[in-house]
PDB file of N, CA and C in Angstrom:
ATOM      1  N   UNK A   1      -8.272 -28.191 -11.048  1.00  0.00           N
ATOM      2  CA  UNK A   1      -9.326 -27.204 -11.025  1.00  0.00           C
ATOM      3  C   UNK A   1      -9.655 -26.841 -12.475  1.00  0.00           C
ATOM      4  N   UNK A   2     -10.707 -26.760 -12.718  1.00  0.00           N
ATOM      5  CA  UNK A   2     -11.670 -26.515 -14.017  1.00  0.00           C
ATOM      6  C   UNK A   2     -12.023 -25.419 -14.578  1.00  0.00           C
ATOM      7  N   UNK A   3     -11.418 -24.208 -14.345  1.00  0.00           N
ATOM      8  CA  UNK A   3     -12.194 -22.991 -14.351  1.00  0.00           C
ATOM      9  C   UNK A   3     -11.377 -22.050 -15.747  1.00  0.00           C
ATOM     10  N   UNK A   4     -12.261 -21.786 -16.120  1.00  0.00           N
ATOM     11  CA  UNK A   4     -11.880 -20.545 -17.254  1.00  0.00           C
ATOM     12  C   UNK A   4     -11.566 -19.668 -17.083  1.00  0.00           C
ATOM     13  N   UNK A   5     -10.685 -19.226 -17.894  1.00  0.00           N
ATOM     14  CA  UNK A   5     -10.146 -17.872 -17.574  1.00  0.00           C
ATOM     15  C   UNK A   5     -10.765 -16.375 -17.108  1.00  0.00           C
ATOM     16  N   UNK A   6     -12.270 -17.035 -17.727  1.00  0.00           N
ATOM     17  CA  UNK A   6     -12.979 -15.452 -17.150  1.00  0.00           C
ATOM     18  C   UNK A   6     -13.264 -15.658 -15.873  1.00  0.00           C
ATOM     19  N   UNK A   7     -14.102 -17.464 -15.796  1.00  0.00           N
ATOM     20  CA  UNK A   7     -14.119 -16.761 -13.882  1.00  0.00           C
ATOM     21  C   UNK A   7     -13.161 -16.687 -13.271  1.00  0.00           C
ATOM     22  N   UNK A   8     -11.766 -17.463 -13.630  1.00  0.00           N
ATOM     23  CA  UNK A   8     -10.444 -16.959 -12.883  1.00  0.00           C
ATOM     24  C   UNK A   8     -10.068 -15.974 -12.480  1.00  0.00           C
ATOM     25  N   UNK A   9     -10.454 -14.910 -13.934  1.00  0.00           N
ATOM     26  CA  UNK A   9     -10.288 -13.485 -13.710  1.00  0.00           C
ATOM     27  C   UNK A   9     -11.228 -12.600 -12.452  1.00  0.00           C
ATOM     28  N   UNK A  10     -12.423 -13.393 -12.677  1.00  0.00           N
ATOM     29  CA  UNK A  10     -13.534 -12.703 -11.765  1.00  0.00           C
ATOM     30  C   UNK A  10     -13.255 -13.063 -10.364  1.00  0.00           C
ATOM     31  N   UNK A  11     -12.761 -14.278 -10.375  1.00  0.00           N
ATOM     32  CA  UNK A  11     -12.752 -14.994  -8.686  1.00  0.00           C
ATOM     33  C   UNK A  11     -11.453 -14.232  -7.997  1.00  0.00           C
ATOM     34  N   UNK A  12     -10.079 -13.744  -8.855  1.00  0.00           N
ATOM     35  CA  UNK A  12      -9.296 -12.611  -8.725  1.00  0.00           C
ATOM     36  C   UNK A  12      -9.764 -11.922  -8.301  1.00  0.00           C
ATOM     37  N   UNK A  13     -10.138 -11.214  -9.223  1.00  0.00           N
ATOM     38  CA  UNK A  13     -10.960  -9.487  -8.805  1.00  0.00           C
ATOM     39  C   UNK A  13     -12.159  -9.223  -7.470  1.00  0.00           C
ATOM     40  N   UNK A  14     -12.424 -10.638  -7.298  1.00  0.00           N
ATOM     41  CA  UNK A  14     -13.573 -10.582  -6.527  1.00  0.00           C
ATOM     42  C   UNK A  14     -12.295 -10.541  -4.959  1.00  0.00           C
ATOM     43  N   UNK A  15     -11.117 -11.382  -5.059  1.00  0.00           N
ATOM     44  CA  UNK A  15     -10.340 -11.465  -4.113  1.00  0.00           C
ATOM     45  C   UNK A  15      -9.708 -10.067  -3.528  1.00  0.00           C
ATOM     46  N   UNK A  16      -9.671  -9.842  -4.812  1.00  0.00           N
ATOM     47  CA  UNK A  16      -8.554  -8.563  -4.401  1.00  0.00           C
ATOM     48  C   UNK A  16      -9.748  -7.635  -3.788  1.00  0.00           C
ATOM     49  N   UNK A  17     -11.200  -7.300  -4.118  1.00  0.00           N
ATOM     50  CA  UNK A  17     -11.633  -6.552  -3.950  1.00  0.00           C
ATOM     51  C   UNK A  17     -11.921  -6.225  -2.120  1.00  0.00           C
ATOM     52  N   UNK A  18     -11.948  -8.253  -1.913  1.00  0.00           N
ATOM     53  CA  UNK A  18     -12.016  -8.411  -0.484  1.00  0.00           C
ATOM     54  C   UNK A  18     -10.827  -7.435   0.549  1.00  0.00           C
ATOM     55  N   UNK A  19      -9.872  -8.082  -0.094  1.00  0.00           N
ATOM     56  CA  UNK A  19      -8.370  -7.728   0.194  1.00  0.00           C
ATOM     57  C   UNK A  19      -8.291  -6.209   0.583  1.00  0.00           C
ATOM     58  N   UNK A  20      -9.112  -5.283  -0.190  1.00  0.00           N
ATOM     59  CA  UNK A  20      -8.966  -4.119  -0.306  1.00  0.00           C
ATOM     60  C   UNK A  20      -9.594  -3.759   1.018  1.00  0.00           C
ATOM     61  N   UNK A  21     -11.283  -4.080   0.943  1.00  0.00           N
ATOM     62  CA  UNK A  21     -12.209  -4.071   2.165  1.00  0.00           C
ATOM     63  C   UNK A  21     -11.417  -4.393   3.403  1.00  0.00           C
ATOM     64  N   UNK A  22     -11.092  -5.432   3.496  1.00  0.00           N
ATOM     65  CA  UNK A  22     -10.426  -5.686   4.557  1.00  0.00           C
ATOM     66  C   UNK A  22      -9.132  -4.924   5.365  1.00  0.00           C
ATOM     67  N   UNK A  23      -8.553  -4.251   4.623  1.00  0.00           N
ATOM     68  CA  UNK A  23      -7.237  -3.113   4.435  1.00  0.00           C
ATOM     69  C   UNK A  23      -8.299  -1.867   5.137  1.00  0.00           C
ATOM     70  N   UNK A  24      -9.063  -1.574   3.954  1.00  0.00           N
ATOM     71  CA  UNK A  24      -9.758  -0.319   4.510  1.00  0.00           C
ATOM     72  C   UNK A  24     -10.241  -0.378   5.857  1.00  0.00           C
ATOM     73  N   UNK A  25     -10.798  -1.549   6.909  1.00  0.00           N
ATOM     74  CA  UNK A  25     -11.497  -1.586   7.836  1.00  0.00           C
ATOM     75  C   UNK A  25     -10.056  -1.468   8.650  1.00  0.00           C
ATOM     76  N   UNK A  26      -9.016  -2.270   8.659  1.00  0.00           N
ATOM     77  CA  UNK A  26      -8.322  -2.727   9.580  1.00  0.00           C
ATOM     78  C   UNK A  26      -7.417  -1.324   9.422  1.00  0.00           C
ATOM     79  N   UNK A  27      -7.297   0.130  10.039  1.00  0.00           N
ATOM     80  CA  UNK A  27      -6.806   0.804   9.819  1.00  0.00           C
ATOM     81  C   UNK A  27      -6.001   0.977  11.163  1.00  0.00           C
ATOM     82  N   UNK A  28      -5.664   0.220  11.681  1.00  0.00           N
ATOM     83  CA  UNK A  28      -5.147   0.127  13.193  1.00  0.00           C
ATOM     84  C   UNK A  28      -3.995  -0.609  12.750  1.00  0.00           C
ATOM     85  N   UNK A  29      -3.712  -1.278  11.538  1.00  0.00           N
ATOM     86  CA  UNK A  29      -2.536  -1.994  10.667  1.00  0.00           C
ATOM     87  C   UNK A  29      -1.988  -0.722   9.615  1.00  0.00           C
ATOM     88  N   UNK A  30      -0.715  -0.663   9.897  1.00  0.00           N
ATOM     89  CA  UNK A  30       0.049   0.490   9.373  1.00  0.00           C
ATOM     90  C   UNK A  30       0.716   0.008   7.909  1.00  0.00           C
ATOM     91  N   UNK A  31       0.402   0.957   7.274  1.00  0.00           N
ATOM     92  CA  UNK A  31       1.660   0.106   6.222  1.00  0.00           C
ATOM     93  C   UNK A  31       2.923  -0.050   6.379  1.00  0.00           C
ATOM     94  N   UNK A  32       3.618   0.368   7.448  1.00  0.00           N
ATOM     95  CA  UNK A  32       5.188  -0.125   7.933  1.00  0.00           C
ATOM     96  C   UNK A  32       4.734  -1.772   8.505  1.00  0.00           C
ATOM     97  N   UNK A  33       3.637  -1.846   9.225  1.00  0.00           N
ATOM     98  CA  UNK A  33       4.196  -3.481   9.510  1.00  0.00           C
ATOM     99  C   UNK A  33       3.093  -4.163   8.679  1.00  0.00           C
ATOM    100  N   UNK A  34       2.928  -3.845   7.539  1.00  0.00           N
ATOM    101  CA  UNK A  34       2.537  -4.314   6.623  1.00  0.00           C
ATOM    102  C   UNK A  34       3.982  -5.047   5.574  1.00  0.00           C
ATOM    103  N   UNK A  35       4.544  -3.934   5.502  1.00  0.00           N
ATOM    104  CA  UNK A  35       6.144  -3.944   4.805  1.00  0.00           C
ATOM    105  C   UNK A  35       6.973  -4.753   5.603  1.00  0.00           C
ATOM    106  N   UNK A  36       6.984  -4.416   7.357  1.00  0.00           N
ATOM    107  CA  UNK A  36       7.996  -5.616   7.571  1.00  0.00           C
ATOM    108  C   UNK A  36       7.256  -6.873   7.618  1.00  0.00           C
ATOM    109  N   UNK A  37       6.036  -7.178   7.757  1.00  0.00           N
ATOM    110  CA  UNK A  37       6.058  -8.055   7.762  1.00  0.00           C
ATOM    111  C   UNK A  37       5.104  -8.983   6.521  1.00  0.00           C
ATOM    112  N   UNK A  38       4.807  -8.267   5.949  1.00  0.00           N
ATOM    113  CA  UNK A  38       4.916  -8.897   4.480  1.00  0.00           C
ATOM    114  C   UNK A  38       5.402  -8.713   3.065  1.00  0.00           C
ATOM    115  N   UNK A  39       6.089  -7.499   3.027  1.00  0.00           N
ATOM    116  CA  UNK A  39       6.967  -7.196   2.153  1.00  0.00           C
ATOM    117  C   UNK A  39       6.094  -6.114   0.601  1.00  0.00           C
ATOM    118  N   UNK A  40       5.092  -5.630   1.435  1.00  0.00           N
ATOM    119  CA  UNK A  40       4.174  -4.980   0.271  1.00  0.00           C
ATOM    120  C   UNK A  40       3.016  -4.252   1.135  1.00  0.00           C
ATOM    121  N   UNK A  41       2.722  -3.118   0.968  1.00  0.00           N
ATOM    122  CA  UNK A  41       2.267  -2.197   1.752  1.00  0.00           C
ATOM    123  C   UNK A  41       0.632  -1.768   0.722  1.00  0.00           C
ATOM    124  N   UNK A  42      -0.168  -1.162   1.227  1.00  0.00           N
ATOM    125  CA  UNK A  42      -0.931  -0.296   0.521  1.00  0.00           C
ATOM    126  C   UNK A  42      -0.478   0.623  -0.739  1.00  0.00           C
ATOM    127  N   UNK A  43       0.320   0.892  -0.243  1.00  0.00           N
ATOM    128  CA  UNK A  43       0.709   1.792  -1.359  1.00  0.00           C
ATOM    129  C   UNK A  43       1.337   1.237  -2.474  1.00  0.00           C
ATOM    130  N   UNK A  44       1.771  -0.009  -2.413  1.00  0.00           N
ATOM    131  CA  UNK A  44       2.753  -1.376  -3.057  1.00  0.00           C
ATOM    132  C   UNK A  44       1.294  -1.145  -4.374  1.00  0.00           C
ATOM    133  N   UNK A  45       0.323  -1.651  -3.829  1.00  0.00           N
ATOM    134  CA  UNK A  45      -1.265  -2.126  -4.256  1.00  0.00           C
ATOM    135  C   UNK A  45      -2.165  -1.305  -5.035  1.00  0.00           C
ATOM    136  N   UNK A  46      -1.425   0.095  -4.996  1.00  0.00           N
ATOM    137  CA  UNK A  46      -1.915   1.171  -5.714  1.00  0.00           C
ATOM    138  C   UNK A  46      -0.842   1.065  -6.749  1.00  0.00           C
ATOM    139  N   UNK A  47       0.392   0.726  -6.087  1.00  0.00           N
ATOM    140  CA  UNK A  47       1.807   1.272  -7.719  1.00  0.00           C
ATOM    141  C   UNK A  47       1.305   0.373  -8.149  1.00  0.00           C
ATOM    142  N   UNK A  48       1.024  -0.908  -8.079  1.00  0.00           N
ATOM    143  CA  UNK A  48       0.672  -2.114  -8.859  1.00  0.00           C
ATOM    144  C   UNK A  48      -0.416  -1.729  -9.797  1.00  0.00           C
ATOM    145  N   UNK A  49      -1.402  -1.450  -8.729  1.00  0.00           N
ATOM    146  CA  UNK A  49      -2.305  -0.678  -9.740  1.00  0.00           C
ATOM    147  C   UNK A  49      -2.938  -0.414 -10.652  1.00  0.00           C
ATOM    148  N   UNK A  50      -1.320   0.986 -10.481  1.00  0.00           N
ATOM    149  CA  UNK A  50      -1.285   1.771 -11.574  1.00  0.00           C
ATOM    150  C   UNK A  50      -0.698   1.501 -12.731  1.00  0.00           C
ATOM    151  N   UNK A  51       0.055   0.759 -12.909  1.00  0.00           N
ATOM    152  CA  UNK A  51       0.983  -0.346 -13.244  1.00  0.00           C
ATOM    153  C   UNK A  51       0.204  -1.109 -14.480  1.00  0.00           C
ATOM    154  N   UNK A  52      -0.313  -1.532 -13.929  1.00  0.00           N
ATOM    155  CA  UNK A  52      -1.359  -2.509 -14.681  1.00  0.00           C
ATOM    156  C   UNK A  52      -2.030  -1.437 -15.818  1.00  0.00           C
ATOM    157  N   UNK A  53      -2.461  -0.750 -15.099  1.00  0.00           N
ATOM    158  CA  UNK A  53      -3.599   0.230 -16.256  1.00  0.00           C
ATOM    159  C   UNK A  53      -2.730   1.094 -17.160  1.00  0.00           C
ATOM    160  N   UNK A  54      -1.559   1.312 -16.916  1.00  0.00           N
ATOM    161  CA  UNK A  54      -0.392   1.689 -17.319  1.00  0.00           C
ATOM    162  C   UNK A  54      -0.335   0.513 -18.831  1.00  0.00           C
ATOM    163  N   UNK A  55      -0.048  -0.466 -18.542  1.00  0.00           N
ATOM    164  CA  UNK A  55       0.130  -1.612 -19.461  1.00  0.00           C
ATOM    165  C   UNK A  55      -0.947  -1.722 -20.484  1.00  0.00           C
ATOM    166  N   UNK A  56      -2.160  -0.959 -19.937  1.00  0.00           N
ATOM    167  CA  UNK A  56      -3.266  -1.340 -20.867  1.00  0.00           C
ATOM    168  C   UNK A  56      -3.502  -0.294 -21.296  1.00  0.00           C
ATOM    169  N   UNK A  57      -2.804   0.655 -21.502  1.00  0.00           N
ATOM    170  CA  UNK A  57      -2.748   1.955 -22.217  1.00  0.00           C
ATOM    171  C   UNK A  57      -3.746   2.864 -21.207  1.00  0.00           C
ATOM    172  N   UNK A  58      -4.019   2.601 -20.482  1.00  0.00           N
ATOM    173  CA  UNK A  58      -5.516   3.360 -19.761  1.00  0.00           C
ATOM    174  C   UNK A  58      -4.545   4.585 -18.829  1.00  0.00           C
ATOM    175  N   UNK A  59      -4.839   5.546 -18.863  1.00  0.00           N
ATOM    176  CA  UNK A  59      -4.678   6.824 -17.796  1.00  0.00           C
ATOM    177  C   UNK A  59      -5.247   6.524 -16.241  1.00  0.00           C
ATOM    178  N   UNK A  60      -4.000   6.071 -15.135  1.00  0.00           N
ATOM    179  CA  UNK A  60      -4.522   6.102 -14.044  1.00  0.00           C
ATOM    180  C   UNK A  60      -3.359   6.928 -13.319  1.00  0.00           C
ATOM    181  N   UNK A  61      -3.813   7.795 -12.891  1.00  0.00           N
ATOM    182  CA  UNK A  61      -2.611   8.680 -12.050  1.00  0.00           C
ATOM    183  C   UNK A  61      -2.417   8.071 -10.672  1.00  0.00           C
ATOM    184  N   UNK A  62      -1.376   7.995  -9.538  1.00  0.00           N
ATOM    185  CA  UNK A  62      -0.836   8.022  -8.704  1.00  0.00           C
ATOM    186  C   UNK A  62      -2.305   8.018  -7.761  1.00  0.00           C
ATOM    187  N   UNK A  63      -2.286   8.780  -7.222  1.00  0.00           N
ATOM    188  CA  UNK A  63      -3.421   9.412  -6.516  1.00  0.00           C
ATOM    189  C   UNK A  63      -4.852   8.884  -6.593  1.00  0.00           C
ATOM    190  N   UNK A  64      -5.447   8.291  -8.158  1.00  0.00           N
ATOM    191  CA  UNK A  64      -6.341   8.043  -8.605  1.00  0.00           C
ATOM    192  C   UNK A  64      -6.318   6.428  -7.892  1.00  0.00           C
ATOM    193  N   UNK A  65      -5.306   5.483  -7.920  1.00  0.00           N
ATOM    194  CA  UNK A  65      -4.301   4.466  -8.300  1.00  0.00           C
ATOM    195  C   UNK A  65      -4.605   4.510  -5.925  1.00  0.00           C
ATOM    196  N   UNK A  66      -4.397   5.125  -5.426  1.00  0.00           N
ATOM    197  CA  UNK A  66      -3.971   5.532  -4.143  1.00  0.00           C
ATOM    198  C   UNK A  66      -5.259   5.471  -3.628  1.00  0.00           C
ATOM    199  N   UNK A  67      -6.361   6.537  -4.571  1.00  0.00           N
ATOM    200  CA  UNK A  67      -7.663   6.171  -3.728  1.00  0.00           C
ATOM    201  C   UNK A  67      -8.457   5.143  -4.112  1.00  0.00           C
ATOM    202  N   UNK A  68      -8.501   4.684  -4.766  1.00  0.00           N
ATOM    203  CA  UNK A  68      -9.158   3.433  -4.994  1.00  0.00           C
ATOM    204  C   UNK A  68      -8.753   2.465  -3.902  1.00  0.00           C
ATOM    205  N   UNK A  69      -7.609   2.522  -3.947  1.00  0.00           N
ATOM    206  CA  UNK A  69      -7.033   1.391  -2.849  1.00  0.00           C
ATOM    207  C   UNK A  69      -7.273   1.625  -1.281  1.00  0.00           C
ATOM    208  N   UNK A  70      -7.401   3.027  -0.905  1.00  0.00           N
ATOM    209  CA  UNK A  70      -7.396   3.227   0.270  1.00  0.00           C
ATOM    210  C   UNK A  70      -9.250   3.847   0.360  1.00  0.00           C
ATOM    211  N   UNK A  71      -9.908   3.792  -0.629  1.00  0.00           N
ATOM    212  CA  UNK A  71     -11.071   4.051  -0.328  1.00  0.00           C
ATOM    213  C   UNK A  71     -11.498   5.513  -0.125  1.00  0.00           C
ATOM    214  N   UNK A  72     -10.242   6.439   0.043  1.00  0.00           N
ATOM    215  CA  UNK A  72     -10.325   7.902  -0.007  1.00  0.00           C
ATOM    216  C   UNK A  72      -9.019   8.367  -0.224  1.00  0.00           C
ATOM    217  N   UNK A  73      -9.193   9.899  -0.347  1.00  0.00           N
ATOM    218  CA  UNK A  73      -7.591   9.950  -0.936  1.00  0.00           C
ATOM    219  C   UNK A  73      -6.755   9.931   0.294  1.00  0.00           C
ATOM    220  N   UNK A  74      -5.640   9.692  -0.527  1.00  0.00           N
ATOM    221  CA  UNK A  74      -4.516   9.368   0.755  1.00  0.00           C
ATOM    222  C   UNK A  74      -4.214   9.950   1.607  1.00  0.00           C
ATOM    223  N   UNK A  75      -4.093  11.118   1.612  1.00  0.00           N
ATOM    224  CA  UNK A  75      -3.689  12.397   2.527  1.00  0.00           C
ATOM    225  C   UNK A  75      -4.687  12.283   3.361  1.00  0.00           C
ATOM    226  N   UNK A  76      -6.107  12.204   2.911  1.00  0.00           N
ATOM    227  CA  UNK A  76      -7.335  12.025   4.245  1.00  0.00           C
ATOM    228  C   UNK A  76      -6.780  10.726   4.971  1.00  0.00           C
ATOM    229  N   UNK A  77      -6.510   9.803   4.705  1.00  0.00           N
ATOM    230  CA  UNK A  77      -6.631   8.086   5.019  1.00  0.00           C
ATOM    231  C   UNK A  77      -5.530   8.750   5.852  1.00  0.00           C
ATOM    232  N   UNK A  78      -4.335   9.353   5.579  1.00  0.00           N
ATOM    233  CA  UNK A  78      -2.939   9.683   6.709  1.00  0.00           C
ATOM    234  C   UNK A  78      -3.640  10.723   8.021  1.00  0.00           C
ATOM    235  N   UNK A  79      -4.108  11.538   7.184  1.00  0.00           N
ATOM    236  CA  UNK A  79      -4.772  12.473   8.315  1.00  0.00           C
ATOM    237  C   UNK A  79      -5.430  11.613   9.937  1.00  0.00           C
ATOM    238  N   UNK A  80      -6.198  10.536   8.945  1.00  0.00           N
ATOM    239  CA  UNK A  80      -7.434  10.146   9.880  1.00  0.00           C
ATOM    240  C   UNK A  80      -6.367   9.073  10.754  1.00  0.00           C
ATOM    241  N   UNK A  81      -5.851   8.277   9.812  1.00  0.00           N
ATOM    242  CA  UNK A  81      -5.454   6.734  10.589  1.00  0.00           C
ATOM    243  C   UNK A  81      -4.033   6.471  10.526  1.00  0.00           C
ATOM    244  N   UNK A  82      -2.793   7.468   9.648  1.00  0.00           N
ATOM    245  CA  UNK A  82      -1.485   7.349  10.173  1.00  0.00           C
ATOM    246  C   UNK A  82      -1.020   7.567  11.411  1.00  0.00           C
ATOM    247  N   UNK A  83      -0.292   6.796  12.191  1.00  0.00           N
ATOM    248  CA  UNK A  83       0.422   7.714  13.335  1.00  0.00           C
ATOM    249  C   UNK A  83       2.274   6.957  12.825  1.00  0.00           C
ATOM    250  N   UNK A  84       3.059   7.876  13.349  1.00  0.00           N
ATOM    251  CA  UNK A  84       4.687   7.762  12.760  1.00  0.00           C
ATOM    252  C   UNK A  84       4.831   6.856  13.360  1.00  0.00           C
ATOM    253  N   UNK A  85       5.600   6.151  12.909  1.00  0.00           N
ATOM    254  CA  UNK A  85       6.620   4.822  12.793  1.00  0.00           C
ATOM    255  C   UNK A  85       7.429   4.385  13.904  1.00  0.00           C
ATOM    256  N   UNK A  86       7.267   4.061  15.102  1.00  0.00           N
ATOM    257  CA  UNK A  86       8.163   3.707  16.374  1.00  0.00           C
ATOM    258  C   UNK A  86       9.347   3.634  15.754  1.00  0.00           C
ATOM    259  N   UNK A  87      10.298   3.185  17.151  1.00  0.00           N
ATOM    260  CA  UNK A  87      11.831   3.364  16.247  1.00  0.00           C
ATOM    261  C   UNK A  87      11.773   1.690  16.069  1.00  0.00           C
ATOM    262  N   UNK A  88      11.414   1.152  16.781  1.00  0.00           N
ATOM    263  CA  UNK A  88      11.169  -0.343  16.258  1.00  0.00           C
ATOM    264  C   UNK A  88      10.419  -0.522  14.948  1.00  0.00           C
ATOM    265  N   UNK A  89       9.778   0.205  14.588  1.00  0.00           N
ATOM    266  CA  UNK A  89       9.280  -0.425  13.541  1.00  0.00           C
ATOM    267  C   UNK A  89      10.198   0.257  12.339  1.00  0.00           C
ATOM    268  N   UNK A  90      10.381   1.492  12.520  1.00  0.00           N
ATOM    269  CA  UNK A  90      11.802   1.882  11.256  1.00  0.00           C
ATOM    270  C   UNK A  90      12.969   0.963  11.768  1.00  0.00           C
ATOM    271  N   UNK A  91      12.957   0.936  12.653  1.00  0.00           N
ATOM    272  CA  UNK A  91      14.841  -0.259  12.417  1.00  0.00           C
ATOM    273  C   UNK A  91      14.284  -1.717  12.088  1.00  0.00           C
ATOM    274  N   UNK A  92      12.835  -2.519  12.219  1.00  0.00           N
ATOM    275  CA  UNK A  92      12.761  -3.576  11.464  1.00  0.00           C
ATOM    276  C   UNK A  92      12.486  -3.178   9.635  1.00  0.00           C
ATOM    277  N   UNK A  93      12.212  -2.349   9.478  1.00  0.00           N
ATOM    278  CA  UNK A  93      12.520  -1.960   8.243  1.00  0.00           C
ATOM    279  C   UNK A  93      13.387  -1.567   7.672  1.00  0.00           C
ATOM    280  N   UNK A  94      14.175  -1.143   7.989  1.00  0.00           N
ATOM    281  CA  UNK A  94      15.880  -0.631   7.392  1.00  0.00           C
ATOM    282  C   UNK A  94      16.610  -2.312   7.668  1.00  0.00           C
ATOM    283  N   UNK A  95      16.025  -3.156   8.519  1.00  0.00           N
ATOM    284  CA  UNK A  95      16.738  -4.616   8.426  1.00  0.00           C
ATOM    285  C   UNK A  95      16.216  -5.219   7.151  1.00  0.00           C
ATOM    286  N   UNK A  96      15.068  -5.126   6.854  1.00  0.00           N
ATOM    287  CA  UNK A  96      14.281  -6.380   6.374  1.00  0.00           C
ATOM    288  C   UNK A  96      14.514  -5.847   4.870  1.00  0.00           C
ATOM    289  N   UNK A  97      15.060  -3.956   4.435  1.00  0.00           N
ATOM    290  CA  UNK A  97      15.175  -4.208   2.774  1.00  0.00           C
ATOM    291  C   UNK A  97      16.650  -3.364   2.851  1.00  0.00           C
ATOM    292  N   UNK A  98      17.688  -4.523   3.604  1.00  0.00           N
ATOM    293  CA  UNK A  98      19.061  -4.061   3.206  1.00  0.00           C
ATOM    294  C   UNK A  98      19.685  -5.131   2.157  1.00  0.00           C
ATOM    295  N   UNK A  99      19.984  -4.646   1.562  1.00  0.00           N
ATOM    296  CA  UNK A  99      20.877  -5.737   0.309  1.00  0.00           C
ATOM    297  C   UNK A  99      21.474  -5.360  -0.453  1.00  0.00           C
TER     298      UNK A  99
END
């Protein structure tokens, strides 16, 4: 593959942006079986983030970092579309990060 680093960068960003859209619509997908079953949650996607902008000296707070990713702030996004965690889905999670 032939591509330069800028559209690499762009064809990224253009991915992730999908990635995001797609997260935001599908709110019937929890971030617990997001975690068991892929090992990185919404909120993974915001620390990352923040992380990043962190590295580039840039000011992104938690929250800031949280709504971007979830499209509103978090506490609304829990309000509207969390419901708690079956006991199946906390005991496949207490399996899947014991070590």
């Amino acid at each position: 593959m032939n591509i330069d680093d800028n559209a690499r960068t762009e064809l990224e960003a253009a991915a992730f942006r999908r990635l995001l859209e797609h997260l935001r619509n599908r709110t019937d997908v929890q971030n617990i079986d997001l975690m068991n079953l892929a090992g990185f949650c919404r909120n993974c996607l915001a620390n990352w983030y923040e992380e990043a902008a962190r590295a580039r000296g840039l000011a992104v707070s938690r929250e800031e970092a949280r709504t971007m990713v979830y499209g509103m702030p978090y506490d609304e996004w829990k309000a509207r579309h969390q419901s708690a965690a079956s006991e199946q889905q906390q005991a496949a999670f207490a399996q899947s990060h014991k070590h």
